[in-house]
Protein backbone atom coordinates (compact mmCIF):
# COMPACT_ATOMS: atom_id res chain seq x y z
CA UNK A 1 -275.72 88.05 121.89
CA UNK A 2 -274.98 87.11 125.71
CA UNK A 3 -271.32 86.61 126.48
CA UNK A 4 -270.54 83.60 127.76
CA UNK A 5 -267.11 82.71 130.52
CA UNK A 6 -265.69 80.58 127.40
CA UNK A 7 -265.83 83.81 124.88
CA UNK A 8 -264.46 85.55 127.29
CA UNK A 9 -260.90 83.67 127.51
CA UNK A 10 -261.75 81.87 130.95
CA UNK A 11 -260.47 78.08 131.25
CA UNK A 12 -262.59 74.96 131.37
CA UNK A 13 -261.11 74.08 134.35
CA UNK A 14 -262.20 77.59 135.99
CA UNK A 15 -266.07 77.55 133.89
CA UNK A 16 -266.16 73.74 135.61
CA UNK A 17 -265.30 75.35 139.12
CA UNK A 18 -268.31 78.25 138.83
CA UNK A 19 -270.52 75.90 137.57
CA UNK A 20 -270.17 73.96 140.50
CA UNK A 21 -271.58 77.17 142.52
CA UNK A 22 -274.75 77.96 139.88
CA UNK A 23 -273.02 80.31 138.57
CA UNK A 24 -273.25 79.83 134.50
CA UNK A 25 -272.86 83.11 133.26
CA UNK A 26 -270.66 86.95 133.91
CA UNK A 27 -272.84 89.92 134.78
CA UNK A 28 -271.81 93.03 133.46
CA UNK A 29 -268.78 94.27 135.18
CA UNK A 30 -267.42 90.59 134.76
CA UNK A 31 -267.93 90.68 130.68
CA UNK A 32 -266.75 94.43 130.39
CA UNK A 33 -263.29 93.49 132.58
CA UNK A 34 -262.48 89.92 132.14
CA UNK A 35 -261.32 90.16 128.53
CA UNK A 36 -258.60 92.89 129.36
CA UNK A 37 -257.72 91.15 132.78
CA UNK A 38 -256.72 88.00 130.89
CA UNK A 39 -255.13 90.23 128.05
CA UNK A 40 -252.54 91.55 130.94
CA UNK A 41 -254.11 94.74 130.73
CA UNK A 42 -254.37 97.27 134.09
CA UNK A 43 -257.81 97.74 135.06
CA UNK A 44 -259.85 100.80 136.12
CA UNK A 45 -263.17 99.67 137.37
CA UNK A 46 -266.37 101.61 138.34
CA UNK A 47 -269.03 99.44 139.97
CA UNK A 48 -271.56 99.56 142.94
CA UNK A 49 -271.06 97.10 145.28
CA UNK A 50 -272.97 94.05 145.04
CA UNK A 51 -272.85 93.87 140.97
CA UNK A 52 -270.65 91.16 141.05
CA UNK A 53 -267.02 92.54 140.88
CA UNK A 54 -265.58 90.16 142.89
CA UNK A 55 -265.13 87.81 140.50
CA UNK A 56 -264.37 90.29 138.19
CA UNK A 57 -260.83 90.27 139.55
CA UNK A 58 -260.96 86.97 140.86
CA UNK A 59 -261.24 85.09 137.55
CA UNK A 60 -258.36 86.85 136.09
CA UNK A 61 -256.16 85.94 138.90
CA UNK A 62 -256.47 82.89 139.44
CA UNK A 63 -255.72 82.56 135.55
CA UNK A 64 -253.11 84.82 135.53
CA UNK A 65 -250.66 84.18 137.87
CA UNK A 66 -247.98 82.02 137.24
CA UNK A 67 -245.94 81.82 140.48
CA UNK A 68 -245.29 77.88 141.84
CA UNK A 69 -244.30 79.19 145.18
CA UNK A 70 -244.78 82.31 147.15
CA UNK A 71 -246.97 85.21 147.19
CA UNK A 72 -248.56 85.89 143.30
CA UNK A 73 -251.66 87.87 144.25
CA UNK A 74 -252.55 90.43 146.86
CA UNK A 75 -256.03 91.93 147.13
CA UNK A 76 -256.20 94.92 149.35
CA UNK A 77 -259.44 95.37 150.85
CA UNK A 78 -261.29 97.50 153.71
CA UNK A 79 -262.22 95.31 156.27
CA UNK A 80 -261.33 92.47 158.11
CA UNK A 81 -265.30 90.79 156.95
CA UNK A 82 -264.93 91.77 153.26
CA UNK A 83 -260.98 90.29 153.47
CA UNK A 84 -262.96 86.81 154.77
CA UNK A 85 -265.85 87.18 152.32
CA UNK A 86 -263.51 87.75 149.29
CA UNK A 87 -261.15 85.17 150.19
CA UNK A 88 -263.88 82.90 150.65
CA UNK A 89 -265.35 83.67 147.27
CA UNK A 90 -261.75 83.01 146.08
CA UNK A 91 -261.06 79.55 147.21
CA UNK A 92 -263.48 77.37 144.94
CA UNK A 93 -262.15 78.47 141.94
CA UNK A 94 -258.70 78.73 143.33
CA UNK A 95 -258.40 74.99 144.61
CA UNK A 96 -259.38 74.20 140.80
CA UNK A 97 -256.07 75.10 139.91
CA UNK A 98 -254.12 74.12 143.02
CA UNK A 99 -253.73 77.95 144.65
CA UNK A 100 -253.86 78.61 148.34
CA UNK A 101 -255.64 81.28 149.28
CA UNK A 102 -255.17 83.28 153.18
CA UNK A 103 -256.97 86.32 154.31
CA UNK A 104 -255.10 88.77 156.54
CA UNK A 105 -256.53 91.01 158.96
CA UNK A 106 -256.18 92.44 162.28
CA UNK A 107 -257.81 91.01 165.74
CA UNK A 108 -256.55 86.91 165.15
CA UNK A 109 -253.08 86.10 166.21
CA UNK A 110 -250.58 87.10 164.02
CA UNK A 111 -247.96 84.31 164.00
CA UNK A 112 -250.84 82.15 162.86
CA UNK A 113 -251.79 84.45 160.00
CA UNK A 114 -248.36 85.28 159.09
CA UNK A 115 -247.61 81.33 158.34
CA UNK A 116 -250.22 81.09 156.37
CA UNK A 117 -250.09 84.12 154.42
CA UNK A 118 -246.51 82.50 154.06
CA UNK A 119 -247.79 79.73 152.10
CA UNK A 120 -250.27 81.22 150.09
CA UNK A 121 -250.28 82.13 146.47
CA UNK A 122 -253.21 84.38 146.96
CA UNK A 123 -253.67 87.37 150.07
CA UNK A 124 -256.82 89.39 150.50
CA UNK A 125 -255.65 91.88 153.31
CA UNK A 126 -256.52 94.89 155.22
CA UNK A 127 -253.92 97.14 154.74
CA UNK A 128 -252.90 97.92 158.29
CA UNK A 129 -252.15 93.52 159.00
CA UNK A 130 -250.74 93.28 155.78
CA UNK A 131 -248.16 96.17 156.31
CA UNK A 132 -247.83 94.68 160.29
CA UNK A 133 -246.54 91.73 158.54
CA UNK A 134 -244.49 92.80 155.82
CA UNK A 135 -242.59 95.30 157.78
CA UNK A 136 -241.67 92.34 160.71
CA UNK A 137 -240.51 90.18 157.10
CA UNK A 138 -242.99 87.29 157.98
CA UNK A 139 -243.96 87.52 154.72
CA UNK A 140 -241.98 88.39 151.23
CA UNK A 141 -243.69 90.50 148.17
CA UNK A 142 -240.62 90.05 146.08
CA UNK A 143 -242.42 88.00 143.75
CA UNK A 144 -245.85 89.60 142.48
CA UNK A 145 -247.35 89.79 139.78
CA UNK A 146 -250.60 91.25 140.60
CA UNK A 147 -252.00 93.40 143.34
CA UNK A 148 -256.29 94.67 143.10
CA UNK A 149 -257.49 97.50 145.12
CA UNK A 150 -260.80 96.45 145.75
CA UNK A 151 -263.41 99.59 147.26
CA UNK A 152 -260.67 101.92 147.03
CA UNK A 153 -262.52 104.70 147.83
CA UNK A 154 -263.51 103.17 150.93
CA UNK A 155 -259.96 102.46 152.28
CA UNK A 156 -259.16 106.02 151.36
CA UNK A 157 -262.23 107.33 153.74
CA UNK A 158 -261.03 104.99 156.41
CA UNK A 159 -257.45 106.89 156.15
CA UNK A 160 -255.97 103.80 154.65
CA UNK A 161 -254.15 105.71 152.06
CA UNK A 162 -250.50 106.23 154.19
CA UNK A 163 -250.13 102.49 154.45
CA UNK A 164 -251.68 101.66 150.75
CA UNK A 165 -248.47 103.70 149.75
CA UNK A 166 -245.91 102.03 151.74
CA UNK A 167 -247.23 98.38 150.66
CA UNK A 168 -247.38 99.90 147.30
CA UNK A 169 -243.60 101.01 147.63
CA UNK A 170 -242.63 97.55 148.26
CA UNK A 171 -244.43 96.03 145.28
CA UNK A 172 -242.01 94.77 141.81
CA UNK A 173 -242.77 97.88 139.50
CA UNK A 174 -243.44 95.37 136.60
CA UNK A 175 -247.14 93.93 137.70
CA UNK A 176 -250.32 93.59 137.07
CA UNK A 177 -252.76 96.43 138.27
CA UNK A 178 -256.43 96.16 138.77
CA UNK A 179 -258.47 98.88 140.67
CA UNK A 180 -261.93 99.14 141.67
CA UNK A 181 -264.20 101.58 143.29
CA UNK A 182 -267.36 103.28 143.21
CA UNK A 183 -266.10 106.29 141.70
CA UNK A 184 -262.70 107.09 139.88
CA UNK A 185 -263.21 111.00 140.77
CA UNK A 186 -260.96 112.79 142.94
CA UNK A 187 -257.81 111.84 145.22
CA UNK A 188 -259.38 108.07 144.31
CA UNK A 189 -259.25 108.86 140.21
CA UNK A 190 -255.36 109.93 141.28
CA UNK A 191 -254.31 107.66 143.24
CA UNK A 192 -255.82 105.30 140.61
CA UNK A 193 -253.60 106.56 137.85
CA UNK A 194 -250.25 106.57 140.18
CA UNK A 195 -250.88 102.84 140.34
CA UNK A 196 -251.37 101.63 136.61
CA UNK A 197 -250.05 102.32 133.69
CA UNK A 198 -251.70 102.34 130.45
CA UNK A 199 -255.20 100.89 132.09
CA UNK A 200 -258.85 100.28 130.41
CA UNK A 201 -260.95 101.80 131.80
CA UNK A 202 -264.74 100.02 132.48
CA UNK A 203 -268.00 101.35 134.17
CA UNK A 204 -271.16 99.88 135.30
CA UNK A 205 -273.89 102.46 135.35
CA UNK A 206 -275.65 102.48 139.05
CA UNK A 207 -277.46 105.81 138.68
CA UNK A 208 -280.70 103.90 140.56
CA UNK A 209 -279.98 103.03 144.20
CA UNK A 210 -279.14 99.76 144.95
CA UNK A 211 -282.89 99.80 146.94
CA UNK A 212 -285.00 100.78 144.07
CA UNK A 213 -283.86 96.58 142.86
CA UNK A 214 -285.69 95.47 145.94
CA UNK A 215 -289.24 95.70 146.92
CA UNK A 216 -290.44 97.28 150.22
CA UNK A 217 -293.08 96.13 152.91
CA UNK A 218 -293.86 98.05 155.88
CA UNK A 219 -295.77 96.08 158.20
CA UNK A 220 -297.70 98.24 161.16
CA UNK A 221 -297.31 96.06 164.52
CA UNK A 222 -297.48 96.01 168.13
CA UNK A 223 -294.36 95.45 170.15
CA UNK A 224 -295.96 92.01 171.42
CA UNK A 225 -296.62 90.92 167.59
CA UNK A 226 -293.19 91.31 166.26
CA UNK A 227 -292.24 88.10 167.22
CA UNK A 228 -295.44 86.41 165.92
CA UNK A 229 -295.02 88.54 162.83
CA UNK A 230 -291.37 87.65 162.38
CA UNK A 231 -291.73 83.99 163.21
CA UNK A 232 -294.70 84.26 160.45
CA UNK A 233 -291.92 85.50 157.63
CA UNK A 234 -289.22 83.61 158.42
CA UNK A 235 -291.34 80.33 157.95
CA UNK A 236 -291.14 80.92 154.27
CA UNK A 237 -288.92 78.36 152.72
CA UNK A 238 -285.26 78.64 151.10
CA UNK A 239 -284.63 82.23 152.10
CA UNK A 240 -281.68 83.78 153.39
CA UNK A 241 -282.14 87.09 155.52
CA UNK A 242 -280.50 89.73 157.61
CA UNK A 243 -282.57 90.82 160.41
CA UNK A 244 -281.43 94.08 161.62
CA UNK A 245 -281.80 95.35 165.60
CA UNK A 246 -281.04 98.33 167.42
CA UNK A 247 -278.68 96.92 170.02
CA UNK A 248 -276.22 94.22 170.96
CA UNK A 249 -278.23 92.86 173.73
CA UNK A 250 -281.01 92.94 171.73
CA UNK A 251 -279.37 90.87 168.75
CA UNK A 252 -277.71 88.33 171.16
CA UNK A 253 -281.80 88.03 172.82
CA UNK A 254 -283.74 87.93 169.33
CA UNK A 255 -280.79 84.85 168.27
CA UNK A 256 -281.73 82.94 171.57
CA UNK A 257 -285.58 83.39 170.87
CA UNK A 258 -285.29 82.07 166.94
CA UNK A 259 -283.27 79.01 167.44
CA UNK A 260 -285.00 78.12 170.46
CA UNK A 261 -288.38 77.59 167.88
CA UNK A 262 -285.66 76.12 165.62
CA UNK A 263 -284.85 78.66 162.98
CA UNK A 264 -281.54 77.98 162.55
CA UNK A 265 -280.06 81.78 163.45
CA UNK A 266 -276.89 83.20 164.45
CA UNK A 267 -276.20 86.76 165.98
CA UNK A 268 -273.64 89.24 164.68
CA UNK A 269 -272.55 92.34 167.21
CA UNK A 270 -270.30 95.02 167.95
CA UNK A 271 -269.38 92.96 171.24
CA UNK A 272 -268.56 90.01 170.16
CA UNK A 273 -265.03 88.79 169.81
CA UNK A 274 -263.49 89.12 166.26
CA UNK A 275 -263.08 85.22 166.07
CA UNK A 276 -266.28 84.92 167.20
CA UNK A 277 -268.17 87.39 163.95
CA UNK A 278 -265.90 85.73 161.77
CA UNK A 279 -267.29 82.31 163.10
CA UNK A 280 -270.91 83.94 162.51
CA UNK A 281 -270.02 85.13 159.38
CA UNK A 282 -268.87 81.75 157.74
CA UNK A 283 -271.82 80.26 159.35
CA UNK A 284 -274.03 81.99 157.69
CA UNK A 285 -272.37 82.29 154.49
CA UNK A 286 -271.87 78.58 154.18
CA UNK A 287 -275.50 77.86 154.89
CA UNK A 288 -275.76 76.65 158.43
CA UNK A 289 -277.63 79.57 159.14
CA UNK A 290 -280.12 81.07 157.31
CA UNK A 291 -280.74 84.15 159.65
CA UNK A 292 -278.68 86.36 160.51
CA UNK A 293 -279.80 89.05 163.48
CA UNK A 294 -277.00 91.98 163.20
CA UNK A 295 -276.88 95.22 164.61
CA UNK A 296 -275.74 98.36 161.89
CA UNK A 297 -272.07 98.65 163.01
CA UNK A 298 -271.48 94.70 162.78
CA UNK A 299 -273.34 94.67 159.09
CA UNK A 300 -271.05 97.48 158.09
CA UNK A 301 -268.26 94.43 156.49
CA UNK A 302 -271.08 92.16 155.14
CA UNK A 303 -270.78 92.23 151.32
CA UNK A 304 -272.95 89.25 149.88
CA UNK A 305 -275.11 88.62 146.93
CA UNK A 306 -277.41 86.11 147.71
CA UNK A 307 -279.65 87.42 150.45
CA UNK A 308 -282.84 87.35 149.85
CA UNK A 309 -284.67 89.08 152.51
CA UNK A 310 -283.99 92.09 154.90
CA UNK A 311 -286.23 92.52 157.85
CA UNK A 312 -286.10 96.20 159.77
CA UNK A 313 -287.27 94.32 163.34
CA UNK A 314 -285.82 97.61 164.55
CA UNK A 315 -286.90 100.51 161.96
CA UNK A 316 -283.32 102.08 160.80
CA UNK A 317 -282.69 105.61 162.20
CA UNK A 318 -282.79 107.61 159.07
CA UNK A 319 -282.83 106.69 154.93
CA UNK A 320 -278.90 106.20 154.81
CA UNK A 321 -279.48 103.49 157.09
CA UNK A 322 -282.01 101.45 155.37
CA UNK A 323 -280.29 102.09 152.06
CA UNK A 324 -277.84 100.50 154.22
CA UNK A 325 -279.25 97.81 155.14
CA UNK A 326 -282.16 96.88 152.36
CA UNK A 327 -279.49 97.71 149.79
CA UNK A 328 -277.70 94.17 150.81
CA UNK A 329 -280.51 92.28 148.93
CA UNK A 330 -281.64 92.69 145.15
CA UNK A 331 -277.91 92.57 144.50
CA UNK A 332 -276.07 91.29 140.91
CA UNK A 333 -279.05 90.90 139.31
CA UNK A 334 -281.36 88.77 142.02
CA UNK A 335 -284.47 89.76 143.64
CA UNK A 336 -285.04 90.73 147.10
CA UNK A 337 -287.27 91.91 149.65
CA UNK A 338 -286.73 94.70 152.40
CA UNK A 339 -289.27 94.45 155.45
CA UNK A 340 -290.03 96.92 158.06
CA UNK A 341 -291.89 96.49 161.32
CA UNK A 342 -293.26 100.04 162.32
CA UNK A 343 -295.10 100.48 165.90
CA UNK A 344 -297.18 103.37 166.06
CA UNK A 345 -295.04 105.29 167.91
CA UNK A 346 -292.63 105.00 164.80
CA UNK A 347 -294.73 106.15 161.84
CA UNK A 348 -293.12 109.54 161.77
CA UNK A 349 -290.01 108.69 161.46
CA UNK A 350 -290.56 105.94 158.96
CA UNK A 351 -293.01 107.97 156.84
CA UNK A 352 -290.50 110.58 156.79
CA UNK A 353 -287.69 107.72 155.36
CA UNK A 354 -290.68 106.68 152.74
CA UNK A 355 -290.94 109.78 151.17
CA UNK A 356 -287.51 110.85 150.82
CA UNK A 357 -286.68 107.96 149.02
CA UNK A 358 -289.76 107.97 147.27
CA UNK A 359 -290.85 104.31 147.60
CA UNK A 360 -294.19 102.40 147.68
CA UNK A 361 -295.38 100.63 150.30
CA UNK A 362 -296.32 97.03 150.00
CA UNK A 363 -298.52 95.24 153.06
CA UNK A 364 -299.55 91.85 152.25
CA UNK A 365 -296.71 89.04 152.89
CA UNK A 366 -296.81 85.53 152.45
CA UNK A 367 -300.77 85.56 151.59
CA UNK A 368 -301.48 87.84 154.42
CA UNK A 369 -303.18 90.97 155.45
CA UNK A 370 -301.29 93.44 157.69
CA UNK A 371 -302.05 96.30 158.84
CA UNK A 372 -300.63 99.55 156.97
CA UNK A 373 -299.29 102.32 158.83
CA UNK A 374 -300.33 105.62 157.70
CA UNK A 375 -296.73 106.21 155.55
CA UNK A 376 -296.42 109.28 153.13
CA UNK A 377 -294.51 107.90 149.61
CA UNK A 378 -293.78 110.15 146.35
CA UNK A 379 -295.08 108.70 143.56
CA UNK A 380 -292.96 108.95 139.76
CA UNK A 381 -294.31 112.33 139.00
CA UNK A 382 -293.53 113.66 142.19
CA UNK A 383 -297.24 113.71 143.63
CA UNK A 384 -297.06 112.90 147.63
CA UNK A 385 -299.67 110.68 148.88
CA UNK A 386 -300.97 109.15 152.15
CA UNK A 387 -301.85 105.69 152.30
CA UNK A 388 -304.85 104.98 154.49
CA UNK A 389 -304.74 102.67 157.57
CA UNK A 390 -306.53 99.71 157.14
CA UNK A 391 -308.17 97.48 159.99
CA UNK A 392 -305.39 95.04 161.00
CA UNK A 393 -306.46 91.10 160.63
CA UNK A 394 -303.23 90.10 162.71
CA UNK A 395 -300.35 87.74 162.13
């Protein structure tokens, strides 16, 4: 029988809130957490990204604290765009129950951030701001009551784990624990166990790859089609996509050319200011852009679940970069697309990508015939093939 928010312990007033954002029922690592969250329990979570975690914690939170005033809930996150994504995701269901929400992170003025933070009942942080501000006392932790690690294991690769300890230090001893990472092996599995006491543990298998959700085209162009051929995919109605590039120029030139034939599009780079991806960001998660032209570094942050498309205009440089990047669609459950514009001069290195992670080509789009580039794939049992070039009909 399919769980539902309601059997689950979650309020009216919060079911009212998601249903507001099409969201009508928990996926997996919601129904296998939420119950113990709301219980009081401490949480050990194991879950891919994009399988809807988020509000796994989120939920429980908002329900759970009880503070009036001050600082209830801190979320400790990676990166400055996953601290604005999550506290974004936070603030619907948060307002419902008259919470403020502030994200912390480095590269905005801090006064600003610190007076807000000072009114909140909710921080998602980095760890490096948040410690910034709690060690100059612009903010107080005296009084919380529960504190997520959300990607732990990511923070601990990014040599987060000095400062996780200090903020950790600071914390009441009698709170409310909830950690979640991709694995809960190693220094993460200890560091897990130093934090909670008593904790149930929960894991979402994600033995597939989050790619082998999506399905793959590889379209063979010219460099003087991919325009035509881009311009011919991103007519498609009600889609949201990342388009990926090699460089910054290149993003910033790609932006200029879409919106000038009135796709509304937004670039997202290494060089721009961090007020000014932020700005990109929210666009773009709100809806005011559907495209979103990003180079790899600036992607790195991006942690959504409702794109739909992911067009290679640049091929990625190995397969750990298009798991990278195709693995941000097909996410909690949806469908999604990856697309890949090869030249001729690329097939190699895209063919060699194909094979090692074993995937089938697709080449028609949108009721069209495109050429196929000669790309090896491994089929289930292992068999390598070549799939033979067909005449191109253009775009």
């Amino acid at each position: 029988m399919t769980t539902t928010f309601a059997e689950l312990g979650v309020s009216e007033t919060v079911i009212k809130a998601l249903a507001s954002r099409n969201i009508d029922a928990p996926f997996d690592i919601q129904a296998l957490v939420m119950k113990d969250a709301l219980a009081g329990s401490d949480i050990l979570a194991s879950s891919r990204t994009g399988s809807g975690k988020t509000l796994a914690f989120a939920i429980p939170v908002v329900e759970m604290i009880k503070a009036k005033t001050g600082i209830a809930a801190l979320i400790l996150v990676p990166t400055r765009e996953l601290a604005s994504q999550v506290a974004v995701e936070f603030e619907t269901i948060a307002r419902c129950k008259n919470l403020r929400v502030a994200a912390v992170y480095g590269g905005v003025s801090l006064p600003a951030q610190a007076k807000r933070a000072a009114r909140a009942h909710i921080i998602v942080a980095t760890p490096g701001r948040l410690e910034d501000l709690a060690n100059q006392k612009l903010i107080s932790l005296a009084g919380l009551e529960m504190l997520v690690l959300d990607e732990a294991d990511r923070m601990l690769d990014m040599g987060f784990q000095p400062q996780i300890q200090a903020i950790v230090r600071r914390l009441p001893k009698e709170r409310q624990t909830m950690f979640f990472s991709a694995t809960l092996d190693g220094e993460v599995g200890r560091l897990a166990a130093s934090y909670t006491k008593d904790a149930k543990r929960h894991h979402v298998e994600s033995a597939a790859p989050t790619v082998d959700s999506a399905e793959h085209r590889f379209v063979n162009v010219s460099t003087s089609d991919k325009m035509q051929a881009l311009l011919k995919i991103l007519g498609e109605e009600n889609q949201r996509r990342l388009v990926f590039v090699k460089t910054r120029r290149g993003a910033d030139r790609l932006s200029a050319k879409l919106s000038a034939t009135g796709i509304r599009s937004t670039a997202m780079h290494g060089d721009m200011s961090q007020a000014a991806r932020e700005k990109a960001l929210a666009g773009f998660t709100k809806g005011r852009f559907d495209t979103l032209v990003a180079t790899d570094v600036a992607a790195r942050g991006i942690d959504l679940d409702d794109i739909t498309q992911v067009i290679n205009y640049d091929p990625p440089e190995d397969h750990k970069a298009y798991i990278h990047r195709v693995g941000r669609t097909a996410r909690a459950g949806r469908t999604g697309i990856g697309i890949t514009f090869v030249t001729s001069e690329q097939q190699g290195d895209v063919s060699r990508i194909a094979s090692i992670l074993k995937l089938r080509e697709q080449y028609e789009m949108a009721g069209l015939k495109v050429a196929a580039p000669r790309l090896a794939y491994t089929s289930g049992k292992g068999r390598k093939n070549m799939m033979r070039r067909r005449p191109s009909r253009g775009f």
